[in-house]
PDB file of N, CA and C in Angstrom:
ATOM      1  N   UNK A   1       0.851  -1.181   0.000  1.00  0.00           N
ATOM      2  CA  UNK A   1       0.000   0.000   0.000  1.00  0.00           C
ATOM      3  C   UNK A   1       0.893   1.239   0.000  1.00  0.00           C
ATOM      4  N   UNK A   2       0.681   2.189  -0.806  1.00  0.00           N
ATOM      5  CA  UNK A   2       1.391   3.004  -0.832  1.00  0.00           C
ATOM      6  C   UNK A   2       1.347   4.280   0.021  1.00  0.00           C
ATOM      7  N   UNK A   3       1.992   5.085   0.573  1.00  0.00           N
ATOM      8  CA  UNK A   3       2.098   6.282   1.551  1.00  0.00           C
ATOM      9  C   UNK A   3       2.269   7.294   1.293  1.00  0.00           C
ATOM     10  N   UNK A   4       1.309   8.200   1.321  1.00  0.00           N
ATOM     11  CA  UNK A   4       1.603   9.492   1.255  1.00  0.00           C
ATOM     12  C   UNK A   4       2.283  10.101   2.595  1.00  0.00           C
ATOM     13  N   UNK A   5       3.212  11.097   2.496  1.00  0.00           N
ATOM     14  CA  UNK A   5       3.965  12.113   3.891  1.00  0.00           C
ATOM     15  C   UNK A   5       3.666  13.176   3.179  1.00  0.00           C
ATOM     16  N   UNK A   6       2.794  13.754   4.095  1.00  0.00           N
ATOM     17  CA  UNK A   6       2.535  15.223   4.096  1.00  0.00           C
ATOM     18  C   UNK A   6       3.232  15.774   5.048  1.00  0.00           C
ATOM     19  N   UNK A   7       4.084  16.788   4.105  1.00  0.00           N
ATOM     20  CA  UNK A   7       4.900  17.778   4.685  1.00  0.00           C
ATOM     21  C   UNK A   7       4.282  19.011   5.976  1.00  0.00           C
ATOM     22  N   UNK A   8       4.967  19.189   6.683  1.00  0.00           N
ATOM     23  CA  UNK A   8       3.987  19.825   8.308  1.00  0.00           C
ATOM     24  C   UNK A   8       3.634  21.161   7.023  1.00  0.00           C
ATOM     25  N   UNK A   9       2.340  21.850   8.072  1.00  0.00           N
ATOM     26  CA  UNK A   9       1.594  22.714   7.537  1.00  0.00           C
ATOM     27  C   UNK A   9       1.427  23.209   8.964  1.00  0.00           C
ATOM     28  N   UNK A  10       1.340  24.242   9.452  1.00  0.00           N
ATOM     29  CA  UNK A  10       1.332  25.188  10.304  1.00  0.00           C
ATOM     30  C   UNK A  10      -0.366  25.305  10.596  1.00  0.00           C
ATOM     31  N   UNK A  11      -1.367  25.049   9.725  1.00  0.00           N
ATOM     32  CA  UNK A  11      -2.636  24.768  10.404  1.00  0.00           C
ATOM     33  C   UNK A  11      -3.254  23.447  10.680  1.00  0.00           C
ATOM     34  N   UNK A  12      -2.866  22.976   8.951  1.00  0.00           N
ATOM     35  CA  UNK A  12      -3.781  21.480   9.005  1.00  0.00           C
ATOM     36  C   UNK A  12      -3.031  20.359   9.500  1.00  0.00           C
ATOM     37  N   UNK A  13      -1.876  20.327   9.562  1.00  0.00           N
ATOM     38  CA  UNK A  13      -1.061  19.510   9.795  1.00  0.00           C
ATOM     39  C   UNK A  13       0.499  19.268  10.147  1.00  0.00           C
ATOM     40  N   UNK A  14       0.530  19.927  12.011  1.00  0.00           N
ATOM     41  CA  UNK A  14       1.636  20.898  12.188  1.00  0.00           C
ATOM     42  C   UNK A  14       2.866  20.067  12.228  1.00  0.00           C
ATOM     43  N   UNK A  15       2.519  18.803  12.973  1.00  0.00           N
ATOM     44  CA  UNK A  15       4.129  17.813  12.777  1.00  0.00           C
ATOM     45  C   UNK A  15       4.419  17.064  11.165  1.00  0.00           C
ATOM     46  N   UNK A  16       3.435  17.162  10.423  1.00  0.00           N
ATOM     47  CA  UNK A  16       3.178  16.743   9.180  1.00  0.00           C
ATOM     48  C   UNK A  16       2.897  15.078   9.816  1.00  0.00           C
ATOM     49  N   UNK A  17       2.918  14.079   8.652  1.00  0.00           N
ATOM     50  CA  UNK A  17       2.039  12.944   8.674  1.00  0.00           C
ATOM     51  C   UNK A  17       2.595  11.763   7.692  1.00  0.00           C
ATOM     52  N   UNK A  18       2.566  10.628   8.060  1.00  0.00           N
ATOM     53  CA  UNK A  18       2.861   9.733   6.983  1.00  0.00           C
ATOM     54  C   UNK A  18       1.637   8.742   6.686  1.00  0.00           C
ATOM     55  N   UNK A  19       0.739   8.984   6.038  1.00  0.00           N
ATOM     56  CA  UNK A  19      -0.751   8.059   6.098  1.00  0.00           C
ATOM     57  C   UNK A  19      -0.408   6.938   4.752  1.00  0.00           C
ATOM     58  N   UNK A  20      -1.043   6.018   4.826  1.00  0.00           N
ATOM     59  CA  UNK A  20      -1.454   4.806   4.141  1.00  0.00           C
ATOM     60  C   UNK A  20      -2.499   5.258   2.999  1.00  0.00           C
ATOM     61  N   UNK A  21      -2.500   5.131   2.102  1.00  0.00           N
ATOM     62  CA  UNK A  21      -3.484   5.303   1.449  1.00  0.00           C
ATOM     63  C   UNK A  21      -3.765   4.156   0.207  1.00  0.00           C
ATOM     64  N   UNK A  22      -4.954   4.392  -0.692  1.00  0.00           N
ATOM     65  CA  UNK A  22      -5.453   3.136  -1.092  1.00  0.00           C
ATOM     66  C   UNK A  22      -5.426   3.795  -2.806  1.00  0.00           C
ATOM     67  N   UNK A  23      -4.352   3.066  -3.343  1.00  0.00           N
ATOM     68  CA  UNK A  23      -4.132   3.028  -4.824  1.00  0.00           C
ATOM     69  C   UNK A  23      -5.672   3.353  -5.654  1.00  0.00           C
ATOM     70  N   UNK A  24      -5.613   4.296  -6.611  1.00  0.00           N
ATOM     71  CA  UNK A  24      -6.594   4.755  -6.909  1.00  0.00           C
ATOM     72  C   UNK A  24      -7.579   6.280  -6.690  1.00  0.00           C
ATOM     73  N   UNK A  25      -7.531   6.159  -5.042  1.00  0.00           N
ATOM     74  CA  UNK A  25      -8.290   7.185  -4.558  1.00  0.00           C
ATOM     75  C   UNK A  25      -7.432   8.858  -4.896  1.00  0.00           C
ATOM     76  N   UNK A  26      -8.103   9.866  -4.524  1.00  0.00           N
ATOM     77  CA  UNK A  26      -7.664  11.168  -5.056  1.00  0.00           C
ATOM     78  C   UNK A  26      -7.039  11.051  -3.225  1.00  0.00           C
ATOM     79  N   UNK A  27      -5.629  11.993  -3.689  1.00  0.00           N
ATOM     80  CA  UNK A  27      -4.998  12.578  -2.600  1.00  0.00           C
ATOM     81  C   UNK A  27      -5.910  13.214  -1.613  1.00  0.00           C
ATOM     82  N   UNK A  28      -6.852  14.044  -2.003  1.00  0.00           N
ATOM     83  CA  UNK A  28      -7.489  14.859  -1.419  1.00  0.00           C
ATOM     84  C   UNK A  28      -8.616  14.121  -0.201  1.00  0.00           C
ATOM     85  N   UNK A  29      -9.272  12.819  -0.867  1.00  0.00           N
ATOM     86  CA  UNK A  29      -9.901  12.026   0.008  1.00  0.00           C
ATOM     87  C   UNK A  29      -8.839  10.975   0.453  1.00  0.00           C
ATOM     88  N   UNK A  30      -7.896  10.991   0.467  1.00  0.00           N
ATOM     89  CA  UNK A  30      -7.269  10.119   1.071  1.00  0.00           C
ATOM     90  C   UNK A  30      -6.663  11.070   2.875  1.00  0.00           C
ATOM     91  N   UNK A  31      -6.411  12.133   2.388  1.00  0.00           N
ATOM     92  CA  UNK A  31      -5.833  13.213   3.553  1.00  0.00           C
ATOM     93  C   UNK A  31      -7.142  13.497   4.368  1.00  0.00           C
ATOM     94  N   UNK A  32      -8.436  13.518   4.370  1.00  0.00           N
ATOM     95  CA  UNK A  32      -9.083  13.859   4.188  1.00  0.00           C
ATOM     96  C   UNK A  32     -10.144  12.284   5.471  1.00  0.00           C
ATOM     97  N   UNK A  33      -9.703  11.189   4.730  1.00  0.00           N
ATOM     98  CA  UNK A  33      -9.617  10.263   5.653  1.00  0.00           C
ATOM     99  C   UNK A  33      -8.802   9.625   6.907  1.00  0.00           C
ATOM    100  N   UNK A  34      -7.642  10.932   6.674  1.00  0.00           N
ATOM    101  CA  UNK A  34      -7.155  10.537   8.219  1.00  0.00           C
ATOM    102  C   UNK A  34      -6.675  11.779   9.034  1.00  0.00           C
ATOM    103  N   UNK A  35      -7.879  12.915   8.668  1.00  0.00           N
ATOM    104  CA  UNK A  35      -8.195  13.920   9.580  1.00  0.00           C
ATOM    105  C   UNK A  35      -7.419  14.813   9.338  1.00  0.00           C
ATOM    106  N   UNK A  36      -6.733  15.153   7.895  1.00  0.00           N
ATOM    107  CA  UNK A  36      -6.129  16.339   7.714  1.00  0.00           C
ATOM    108  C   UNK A  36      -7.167  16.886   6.607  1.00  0.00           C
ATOM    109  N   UNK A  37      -7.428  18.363   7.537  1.00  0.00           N
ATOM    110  CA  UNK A  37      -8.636  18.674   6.289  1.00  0.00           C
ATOM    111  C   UNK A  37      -8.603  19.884   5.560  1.00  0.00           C
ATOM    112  N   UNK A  38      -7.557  19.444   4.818  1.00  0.00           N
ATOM    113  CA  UNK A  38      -7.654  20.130   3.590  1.00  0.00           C
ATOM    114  C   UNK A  38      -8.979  20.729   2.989  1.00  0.00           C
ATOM    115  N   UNK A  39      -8.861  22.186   2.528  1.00  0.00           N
ATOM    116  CA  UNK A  39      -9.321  22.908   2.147  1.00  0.00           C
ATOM    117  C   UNK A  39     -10.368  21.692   0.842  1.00  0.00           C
ATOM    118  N   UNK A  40     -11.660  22.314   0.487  1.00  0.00           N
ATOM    119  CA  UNK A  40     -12.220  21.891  -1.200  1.00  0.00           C
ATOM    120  C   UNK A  40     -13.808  22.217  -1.085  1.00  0.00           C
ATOM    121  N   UNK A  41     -13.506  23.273  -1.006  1.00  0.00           N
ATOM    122  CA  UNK A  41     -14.699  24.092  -1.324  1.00  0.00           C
ATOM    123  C   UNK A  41     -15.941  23.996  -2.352  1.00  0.00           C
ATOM    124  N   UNK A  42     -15.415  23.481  -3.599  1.00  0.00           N
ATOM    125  CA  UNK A  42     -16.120  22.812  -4.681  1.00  0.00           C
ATOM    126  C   UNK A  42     -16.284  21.305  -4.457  1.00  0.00           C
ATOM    127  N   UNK A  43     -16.076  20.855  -3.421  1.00  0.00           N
ATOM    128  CA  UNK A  43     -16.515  19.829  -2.925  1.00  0.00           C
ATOM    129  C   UNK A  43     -15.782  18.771  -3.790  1.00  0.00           C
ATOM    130  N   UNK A  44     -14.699  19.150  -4.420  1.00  0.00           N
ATOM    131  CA  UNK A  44     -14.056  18.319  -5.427  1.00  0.00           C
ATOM    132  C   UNK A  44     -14.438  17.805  -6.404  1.00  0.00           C
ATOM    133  N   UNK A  45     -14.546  18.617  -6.944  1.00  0.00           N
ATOM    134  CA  UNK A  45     -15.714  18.888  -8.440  1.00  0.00           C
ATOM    135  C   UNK A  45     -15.050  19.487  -9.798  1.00  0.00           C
ATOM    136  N   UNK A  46     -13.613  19.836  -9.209  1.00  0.00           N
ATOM    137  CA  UNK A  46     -12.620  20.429  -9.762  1.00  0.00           C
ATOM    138  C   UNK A  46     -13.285  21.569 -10.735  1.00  0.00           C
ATOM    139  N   UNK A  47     -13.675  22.370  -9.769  1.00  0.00           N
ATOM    140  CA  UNK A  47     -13.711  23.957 -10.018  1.00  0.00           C
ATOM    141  C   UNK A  47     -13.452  25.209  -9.359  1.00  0.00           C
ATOM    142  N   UNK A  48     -12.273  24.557  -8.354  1.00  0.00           N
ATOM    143  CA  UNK A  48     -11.689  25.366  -7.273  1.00  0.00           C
ATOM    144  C   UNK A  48     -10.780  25.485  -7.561  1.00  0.00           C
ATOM    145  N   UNK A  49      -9.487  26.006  -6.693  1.00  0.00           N
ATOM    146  CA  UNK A  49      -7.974  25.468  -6.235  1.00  0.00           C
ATOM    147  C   UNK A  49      -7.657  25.507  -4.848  1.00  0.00           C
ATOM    148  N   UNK A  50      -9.172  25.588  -4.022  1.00  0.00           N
ATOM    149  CA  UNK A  50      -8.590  25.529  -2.359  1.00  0.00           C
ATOM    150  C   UNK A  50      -7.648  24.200  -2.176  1.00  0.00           C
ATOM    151  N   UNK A  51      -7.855  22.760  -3.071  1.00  0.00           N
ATOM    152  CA  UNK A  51      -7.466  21.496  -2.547  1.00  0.00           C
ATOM    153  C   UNK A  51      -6.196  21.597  -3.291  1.00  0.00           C
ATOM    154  N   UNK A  52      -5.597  22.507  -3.643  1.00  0.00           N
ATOM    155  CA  UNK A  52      -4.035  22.623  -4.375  1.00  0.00           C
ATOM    156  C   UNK A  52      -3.055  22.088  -3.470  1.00  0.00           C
ATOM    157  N   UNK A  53      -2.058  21.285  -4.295  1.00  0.00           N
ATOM    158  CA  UNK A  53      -0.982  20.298  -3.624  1.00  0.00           C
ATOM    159  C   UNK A  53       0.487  20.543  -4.110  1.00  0.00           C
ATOM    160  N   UNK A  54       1.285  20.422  -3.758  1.00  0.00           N
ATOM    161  CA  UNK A  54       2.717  20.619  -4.194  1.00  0.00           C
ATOM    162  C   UNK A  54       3.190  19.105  -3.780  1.00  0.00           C
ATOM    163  N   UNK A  55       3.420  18.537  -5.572  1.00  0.00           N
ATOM    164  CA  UNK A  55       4.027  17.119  -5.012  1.00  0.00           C
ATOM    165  C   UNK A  55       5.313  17.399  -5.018  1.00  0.00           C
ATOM    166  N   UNK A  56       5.850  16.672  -3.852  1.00  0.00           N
ATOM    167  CA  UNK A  56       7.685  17.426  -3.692  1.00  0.00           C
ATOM    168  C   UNK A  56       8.151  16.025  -4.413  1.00  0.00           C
ATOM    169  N   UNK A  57       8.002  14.339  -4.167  1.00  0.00           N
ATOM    170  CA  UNK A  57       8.290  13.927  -4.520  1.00  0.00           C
ATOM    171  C   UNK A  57       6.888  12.634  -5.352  1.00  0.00           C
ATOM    172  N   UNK A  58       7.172  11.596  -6.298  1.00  0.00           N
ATOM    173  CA  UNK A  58       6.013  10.941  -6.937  1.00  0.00           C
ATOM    174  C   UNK A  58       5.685  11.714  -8.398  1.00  0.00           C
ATOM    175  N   UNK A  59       5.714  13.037  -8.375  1.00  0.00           N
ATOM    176  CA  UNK A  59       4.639  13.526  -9.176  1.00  0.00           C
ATOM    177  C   UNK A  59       4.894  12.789 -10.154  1.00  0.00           C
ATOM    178  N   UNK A  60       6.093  12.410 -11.186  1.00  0.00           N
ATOM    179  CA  UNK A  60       5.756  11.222 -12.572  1.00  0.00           C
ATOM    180  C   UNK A  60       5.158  10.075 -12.276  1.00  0.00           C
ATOM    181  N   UNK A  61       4.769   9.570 -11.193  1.00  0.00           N
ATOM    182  CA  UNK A  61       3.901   8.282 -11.004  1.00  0.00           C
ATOM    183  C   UNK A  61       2.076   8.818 -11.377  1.00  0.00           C
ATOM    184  N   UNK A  62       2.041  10.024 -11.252  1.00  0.00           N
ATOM    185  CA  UNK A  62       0.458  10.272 -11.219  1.00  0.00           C
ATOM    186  C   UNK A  62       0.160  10.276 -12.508  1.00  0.00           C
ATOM    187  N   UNK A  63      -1.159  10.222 -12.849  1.00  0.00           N
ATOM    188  CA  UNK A  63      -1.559  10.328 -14.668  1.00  0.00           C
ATOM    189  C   UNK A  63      -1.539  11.580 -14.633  1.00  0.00           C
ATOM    190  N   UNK A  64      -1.497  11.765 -15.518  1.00  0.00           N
ATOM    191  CA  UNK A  64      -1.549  13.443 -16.311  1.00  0.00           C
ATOM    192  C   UNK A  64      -2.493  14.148 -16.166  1.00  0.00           C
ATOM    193  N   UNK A  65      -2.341  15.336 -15.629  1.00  0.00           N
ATOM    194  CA  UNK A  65      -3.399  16.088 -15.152  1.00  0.00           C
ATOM    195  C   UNK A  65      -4.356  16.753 -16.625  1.00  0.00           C
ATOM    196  N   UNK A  66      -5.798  16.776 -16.296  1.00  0.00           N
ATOM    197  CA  UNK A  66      -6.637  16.942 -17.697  1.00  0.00           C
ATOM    198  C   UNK A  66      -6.560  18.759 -17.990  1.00  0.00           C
ATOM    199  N   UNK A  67      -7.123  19.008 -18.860  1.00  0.00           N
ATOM    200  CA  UNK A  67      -7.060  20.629 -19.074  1.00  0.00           C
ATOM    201  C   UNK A  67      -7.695  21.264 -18.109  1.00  0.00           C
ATOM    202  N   UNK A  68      -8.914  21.080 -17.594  1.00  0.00           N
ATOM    203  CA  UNK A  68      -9.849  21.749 -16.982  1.00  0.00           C
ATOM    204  C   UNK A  68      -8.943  21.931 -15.606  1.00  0.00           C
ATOM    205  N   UNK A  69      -8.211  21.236 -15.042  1.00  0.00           N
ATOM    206  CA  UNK A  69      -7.047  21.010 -14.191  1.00  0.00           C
ATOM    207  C   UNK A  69      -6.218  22.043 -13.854  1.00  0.00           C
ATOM    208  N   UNK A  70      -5.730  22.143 -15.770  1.00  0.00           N
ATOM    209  CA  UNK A  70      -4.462  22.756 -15.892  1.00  0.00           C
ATOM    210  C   UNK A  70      -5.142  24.399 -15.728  1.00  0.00           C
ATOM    211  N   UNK A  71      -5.978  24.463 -16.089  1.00  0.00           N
ATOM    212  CA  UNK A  71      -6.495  25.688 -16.105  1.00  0.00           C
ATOM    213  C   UNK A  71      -6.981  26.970 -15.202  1.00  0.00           C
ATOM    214  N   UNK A  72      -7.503  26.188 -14.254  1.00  0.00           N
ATOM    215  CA  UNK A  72      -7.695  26.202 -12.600  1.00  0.00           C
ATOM    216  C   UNK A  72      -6.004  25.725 -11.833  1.00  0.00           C
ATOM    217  N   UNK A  73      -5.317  25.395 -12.241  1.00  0.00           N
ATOM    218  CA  UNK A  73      -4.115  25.655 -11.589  1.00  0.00           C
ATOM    219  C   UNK A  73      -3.557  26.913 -12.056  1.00  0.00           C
ATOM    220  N   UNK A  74      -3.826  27.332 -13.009  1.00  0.00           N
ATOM    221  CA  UNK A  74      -2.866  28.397 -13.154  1.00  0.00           C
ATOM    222  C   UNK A  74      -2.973  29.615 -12.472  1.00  0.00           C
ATOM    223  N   UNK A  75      -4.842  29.186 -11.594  1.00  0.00           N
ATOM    224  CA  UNK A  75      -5.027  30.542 -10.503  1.00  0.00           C
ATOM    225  C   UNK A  75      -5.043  30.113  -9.463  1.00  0.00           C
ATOM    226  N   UNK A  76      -3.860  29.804  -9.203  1.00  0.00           N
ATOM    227  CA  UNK A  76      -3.758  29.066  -7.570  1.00  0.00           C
ATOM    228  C   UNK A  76      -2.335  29.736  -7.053  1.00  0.00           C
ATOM    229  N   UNK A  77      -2.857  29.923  -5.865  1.00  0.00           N
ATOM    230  CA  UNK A  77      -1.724  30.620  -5.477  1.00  0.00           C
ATOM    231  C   UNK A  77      -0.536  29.487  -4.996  1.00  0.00           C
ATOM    232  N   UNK A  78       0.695  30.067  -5.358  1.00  0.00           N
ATOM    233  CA  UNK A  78       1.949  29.861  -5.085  1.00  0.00           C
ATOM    234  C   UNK A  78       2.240  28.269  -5.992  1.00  0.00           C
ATOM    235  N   UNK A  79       1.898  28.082  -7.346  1.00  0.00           N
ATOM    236  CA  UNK A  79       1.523  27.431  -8.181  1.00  0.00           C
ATOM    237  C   UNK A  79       3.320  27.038  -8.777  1.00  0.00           C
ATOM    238  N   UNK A  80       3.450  25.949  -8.383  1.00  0.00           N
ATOM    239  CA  UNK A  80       4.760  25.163  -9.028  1.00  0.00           C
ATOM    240  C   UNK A  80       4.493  24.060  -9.975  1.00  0.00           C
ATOM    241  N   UNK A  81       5.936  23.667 -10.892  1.00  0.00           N
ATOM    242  CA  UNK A  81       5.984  22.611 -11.808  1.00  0.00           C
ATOM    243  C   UNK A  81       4.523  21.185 -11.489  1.00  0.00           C
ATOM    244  N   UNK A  82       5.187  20.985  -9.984  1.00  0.00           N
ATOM    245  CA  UNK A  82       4.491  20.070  -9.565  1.00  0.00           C
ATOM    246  C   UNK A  82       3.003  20.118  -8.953  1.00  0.00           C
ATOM    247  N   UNK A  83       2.725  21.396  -8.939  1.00  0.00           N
ATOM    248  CA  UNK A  83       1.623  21.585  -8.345  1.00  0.00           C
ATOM    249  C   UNK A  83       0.156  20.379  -9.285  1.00  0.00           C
ATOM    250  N   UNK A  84      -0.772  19.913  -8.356  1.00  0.00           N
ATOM    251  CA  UNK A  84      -2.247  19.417  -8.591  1.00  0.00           C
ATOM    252  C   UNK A  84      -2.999  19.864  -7.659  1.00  0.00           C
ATOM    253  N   UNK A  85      -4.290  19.627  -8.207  1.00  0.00           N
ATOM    254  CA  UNK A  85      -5.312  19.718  -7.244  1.00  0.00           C
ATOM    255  C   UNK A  85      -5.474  18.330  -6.585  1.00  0.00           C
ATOM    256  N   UNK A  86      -5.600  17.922  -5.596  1.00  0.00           N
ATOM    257  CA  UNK A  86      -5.555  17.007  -5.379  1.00  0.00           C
ATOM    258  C   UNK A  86      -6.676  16.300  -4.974  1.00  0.00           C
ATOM    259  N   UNK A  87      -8.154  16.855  -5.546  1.00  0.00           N
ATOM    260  CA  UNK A  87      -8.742  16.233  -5.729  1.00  0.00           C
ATOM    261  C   UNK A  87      -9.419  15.792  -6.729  1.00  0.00           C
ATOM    262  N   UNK A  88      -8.424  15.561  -8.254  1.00  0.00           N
ATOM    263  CA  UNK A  88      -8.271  15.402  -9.228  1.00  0.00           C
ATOM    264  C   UNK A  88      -7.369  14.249  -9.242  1.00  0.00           C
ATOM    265  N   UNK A  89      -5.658  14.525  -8.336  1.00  0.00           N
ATOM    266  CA  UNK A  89      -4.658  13.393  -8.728  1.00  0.00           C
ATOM    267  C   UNK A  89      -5.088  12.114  -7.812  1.00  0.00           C
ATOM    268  N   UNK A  90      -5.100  11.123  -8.463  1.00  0.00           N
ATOM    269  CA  UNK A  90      -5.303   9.678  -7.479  1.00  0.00           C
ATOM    270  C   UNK A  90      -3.746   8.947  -7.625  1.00  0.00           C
ATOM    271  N   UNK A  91      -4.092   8.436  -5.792  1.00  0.00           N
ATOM    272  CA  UNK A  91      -2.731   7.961  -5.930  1.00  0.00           C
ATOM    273  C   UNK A  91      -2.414   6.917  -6.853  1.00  0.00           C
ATOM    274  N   UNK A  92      -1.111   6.737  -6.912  1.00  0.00           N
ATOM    275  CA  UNK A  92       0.038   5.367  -7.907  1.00  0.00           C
ATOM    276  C   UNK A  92      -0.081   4.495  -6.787  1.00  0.00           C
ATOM    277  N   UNK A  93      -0.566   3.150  -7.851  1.00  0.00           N
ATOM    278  CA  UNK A  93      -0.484   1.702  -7.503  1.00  0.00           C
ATOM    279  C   UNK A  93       1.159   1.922  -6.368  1.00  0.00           C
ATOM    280  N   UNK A  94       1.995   2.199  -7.006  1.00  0.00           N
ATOM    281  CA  UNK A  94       3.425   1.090  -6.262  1.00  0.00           C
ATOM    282  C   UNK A  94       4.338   2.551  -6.426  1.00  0.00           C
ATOM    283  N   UNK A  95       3.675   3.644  -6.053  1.00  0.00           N
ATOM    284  CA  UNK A  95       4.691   5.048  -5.657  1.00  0.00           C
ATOM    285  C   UNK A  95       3.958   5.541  -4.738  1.00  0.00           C
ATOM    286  N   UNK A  96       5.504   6.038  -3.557  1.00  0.00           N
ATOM    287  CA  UNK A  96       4.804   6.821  -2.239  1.00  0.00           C
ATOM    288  C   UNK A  96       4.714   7.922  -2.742  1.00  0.00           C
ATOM    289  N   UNK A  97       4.158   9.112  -2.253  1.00  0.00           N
ATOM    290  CA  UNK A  97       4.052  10.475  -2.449  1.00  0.00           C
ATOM    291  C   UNK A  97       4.674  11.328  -1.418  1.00  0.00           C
ATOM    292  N   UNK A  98       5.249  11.998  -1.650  1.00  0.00           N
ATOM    293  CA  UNK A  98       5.736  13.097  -0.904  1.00  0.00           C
ATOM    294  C   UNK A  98       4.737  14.290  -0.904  1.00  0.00           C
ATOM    295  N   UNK A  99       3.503  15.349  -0.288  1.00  0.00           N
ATOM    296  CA  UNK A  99       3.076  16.750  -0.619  1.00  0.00           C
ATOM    297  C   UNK A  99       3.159  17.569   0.004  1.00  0.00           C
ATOM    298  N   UNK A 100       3.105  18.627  -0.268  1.00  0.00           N
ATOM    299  CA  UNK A 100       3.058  19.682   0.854  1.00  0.00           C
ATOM    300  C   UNK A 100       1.721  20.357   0.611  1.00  0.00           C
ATOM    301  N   UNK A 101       1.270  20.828   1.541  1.00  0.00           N
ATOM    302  CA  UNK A 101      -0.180  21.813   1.016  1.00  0.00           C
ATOM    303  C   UNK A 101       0.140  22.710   1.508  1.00  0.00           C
ATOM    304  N   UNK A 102       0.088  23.756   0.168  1.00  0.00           N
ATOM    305  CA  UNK A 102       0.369  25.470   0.414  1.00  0.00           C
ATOM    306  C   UNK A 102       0.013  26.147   1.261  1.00  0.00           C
ATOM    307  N   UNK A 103       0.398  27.113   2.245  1.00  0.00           N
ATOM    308  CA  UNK A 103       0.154  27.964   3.416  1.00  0.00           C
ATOM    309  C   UNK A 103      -1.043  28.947   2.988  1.00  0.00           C
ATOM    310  N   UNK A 104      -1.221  29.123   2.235  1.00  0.00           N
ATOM    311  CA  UNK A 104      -2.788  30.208   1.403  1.00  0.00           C
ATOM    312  C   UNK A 104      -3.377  28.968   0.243  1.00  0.00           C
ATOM    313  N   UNK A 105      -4.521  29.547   0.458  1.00  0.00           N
ATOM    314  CA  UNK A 105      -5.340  29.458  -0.954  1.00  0.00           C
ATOM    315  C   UNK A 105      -6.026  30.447  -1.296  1.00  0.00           C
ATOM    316  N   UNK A 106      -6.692  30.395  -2.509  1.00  0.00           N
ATOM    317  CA  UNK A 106      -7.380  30.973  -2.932  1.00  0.00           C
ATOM    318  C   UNK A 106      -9.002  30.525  -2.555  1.00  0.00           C
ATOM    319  N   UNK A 107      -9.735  30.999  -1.422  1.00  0.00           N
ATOM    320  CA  UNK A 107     -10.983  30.873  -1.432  1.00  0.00           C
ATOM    321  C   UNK A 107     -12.083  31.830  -0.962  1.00  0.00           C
ATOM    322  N   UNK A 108     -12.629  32.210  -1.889  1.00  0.00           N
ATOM    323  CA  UNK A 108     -13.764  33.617  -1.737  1.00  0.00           C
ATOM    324  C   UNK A 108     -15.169  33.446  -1.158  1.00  0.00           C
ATOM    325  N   UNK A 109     -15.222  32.143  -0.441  1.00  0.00           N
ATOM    326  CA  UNK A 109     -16.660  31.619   0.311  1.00  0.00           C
ATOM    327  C   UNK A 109     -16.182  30.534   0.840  1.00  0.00           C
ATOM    328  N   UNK A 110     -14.982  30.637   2.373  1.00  0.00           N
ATOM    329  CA  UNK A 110     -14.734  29.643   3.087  1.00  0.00           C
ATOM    330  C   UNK A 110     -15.761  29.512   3.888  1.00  0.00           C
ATOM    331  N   UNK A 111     -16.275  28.227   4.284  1.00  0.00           N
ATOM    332  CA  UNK A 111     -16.928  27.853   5.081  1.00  0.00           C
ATOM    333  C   UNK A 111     -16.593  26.728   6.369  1.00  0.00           C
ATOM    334  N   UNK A 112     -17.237  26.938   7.444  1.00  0.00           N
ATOM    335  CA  UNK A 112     -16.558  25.990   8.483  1.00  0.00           C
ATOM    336  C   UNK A 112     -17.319  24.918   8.192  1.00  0.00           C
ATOM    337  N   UNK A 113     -16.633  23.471   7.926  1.00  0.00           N
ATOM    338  CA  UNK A 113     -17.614  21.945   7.780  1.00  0.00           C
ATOM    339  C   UNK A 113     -17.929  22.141   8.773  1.00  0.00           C
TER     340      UNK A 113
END
């Protein structure tokens, strides 16, 4: 089973994390299932960029991110090579992931779950 380590985050996840996750699923519900709660305002519908990810390491294991993706990344703040939304990228069968989730997003109707 492969592992994502999320890099510490100063709100959601201050010592950072090494979780298990299940080949297939989007990063975003995978973090998401073990209580780091990432921002996704569009409910992951991919018409946001609150759930924006910086893969530090993995990112050539993921499929290729689609246009509608690429497009909505390009208004995301603090937006790198590696950047996804990550509730778009699903993890790789037989690659761990390394991410970090950015210190801002972009969201104009945060709401408390």
């Amino acid at each position: 089973m492969p592992q994502i380590v999320v890099l510490p985050h100063v709100e959601l996840c201050p010592e950072g994390a090494v979780i298990d996750a299940v080949p297939g699923k989007s990063i975003c519900d995978s973090l998401l299932e073990h209580g780091i709660e990432i921002e996704h305002a569009c409910e992951k519908s991919c018409a946001c960029t609150t759930c924006h990810v910086i893969v530090r390491e993995g990112f050539a294991a993921l499929t290729p991110s689609e246009e509608d993706e690429d497009d909505l990344l390009d208004k995301a703040w603090g937006l790198e090579p590696t950047s996804r939304l990550s509730c778009q990228a699903l993890v790789p069968a037989e690659q761990d992931l390394v991410v970090e989730i950015p210190r801002y997003s972009i969201n104009h109707a945060k709401e408390n779950h």
